[in-house]
C-alpha atoms as a PDB file:
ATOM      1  CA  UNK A   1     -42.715 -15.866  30.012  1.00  0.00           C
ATOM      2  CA  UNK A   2     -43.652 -12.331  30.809  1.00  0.00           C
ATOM      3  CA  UNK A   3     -45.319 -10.172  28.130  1.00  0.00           C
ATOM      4  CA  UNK A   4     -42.727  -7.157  28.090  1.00  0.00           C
ATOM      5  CA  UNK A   5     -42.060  -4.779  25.668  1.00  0.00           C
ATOM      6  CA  UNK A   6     -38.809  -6.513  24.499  1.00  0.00           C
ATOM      7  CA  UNK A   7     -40.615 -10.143  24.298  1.00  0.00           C
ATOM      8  CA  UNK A   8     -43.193  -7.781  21.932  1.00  0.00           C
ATOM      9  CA  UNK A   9     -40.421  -6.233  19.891  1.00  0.00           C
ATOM     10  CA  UNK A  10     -38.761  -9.580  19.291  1.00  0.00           C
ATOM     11  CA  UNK A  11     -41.157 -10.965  18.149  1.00  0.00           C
ATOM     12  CA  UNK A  12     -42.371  -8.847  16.102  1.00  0.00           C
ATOM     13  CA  UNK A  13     -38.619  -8.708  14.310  1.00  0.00           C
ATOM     14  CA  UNK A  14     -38.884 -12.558  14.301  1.00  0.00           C
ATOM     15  CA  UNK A  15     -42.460 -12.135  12.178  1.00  0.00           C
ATOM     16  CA  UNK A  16     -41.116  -9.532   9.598  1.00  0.00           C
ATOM     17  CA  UNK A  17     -43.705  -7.188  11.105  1.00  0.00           C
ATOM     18  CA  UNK A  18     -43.238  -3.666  12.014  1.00  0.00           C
ATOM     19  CA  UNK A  19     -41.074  -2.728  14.663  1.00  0.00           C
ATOM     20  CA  UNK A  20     -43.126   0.522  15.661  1.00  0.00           C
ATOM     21  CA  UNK A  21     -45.486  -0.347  17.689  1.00  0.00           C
ATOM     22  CA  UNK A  22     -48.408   1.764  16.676  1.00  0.00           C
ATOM     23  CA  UNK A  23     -47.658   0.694  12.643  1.00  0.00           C
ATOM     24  CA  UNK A  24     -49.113  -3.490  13.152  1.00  0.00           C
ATOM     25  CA  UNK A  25     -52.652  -4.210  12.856  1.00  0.00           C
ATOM     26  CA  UNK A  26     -51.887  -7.884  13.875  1.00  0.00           C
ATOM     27  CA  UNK A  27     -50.198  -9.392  16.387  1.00  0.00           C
ATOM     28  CA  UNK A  28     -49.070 -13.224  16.409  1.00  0.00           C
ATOM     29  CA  UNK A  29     -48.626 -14.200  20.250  1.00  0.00           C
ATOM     30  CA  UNK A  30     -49.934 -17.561  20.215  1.00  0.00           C
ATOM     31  CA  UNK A  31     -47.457 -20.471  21.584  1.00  0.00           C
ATOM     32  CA  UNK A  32     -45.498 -18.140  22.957  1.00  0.00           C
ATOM     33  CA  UNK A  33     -45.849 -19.415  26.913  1.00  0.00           C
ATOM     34  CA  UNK A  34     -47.240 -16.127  27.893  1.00  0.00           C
ATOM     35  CA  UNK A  35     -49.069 -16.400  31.693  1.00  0.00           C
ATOM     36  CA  UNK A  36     -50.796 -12.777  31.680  1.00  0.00           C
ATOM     37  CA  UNK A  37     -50.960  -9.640  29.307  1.00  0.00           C
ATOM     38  CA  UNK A  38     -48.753  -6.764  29.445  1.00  0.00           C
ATOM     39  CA  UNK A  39     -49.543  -3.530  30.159  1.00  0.00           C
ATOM     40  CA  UNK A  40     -46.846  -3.179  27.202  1.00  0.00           C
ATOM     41  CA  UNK A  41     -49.321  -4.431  24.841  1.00  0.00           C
ATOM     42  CA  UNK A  42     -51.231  -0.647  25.036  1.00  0.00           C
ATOM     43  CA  UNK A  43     -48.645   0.736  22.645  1.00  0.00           C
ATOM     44  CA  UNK A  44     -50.282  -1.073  19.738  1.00  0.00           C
ATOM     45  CA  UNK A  45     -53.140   0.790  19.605  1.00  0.00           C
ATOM     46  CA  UNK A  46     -53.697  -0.042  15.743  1.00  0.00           C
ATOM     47  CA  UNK A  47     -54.484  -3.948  16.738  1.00  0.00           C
ATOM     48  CA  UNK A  48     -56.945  -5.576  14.951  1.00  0.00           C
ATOM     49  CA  UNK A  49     -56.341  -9.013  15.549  1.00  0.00           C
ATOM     50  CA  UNK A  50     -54.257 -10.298  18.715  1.00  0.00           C
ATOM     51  CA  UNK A  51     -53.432 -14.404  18.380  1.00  0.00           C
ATOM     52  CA  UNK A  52     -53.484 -15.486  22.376  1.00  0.00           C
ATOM     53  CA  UNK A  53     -54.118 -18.759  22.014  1.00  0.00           C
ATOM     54  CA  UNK A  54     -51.773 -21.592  23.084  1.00  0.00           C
ATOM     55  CA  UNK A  55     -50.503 -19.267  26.143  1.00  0.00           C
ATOM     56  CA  UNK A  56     -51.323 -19.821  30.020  1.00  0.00           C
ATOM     57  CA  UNK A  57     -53.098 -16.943  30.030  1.00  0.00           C
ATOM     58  CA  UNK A  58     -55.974 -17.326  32.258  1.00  0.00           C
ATOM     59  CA  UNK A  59     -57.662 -13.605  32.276  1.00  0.00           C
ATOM     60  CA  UNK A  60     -58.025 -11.131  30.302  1.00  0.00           C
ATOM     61  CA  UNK A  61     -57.191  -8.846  32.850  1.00  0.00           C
ATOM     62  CA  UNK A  62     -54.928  -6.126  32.073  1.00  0.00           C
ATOM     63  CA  UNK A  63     -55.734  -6.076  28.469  1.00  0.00           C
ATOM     64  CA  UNK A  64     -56.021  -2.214  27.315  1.00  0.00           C
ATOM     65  CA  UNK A  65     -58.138  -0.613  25.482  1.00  0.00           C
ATOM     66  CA  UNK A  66     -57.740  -1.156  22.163  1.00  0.00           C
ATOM     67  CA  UNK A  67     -59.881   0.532  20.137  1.00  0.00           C
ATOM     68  CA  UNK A  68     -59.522  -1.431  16.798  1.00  0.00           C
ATOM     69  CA  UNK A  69     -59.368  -4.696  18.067  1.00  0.00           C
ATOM     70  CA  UNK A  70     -61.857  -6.590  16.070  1.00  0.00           C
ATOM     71  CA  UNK A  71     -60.795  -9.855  16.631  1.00  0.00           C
ATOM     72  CA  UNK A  72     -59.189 -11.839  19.832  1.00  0.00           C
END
């Protein structure tokens, strides 16, 4: 599964979470069968905690930078 900005958007409906981007500090991606990030991941740029794990992702390549990410 590709990491696009409708697979972000859905899921963050699914979660109850907010569905502008910039407004979540968390983001629950893990089990999700993700291979890579997204470059559509750079419109949260409030992030403080991304959940990854349980995903084929096997880099961390093409993460942005999030500036308030505390925790990955």
């Amino acid at each position: 599964m590709e990491m696009t900005r409708k697979a972000l958007m859905d899921i963050c409906k699914e979660q109850k979470l907010y569905r502008t981007p910039s407004l979540n500090d968390k983001l629950y991606l893990n089990f999700k069968g993700f291979v890579s990030i997204g470059k559509d991941l750079e419109e949260y740029v409030n992030v403080r905690a991304l959940f990854l794990e349980g995903n084929a992702i096997s880099t961390l390549e093409g993460l942005p930078p999030l500036k308030e990410l505390r925790c990955l």
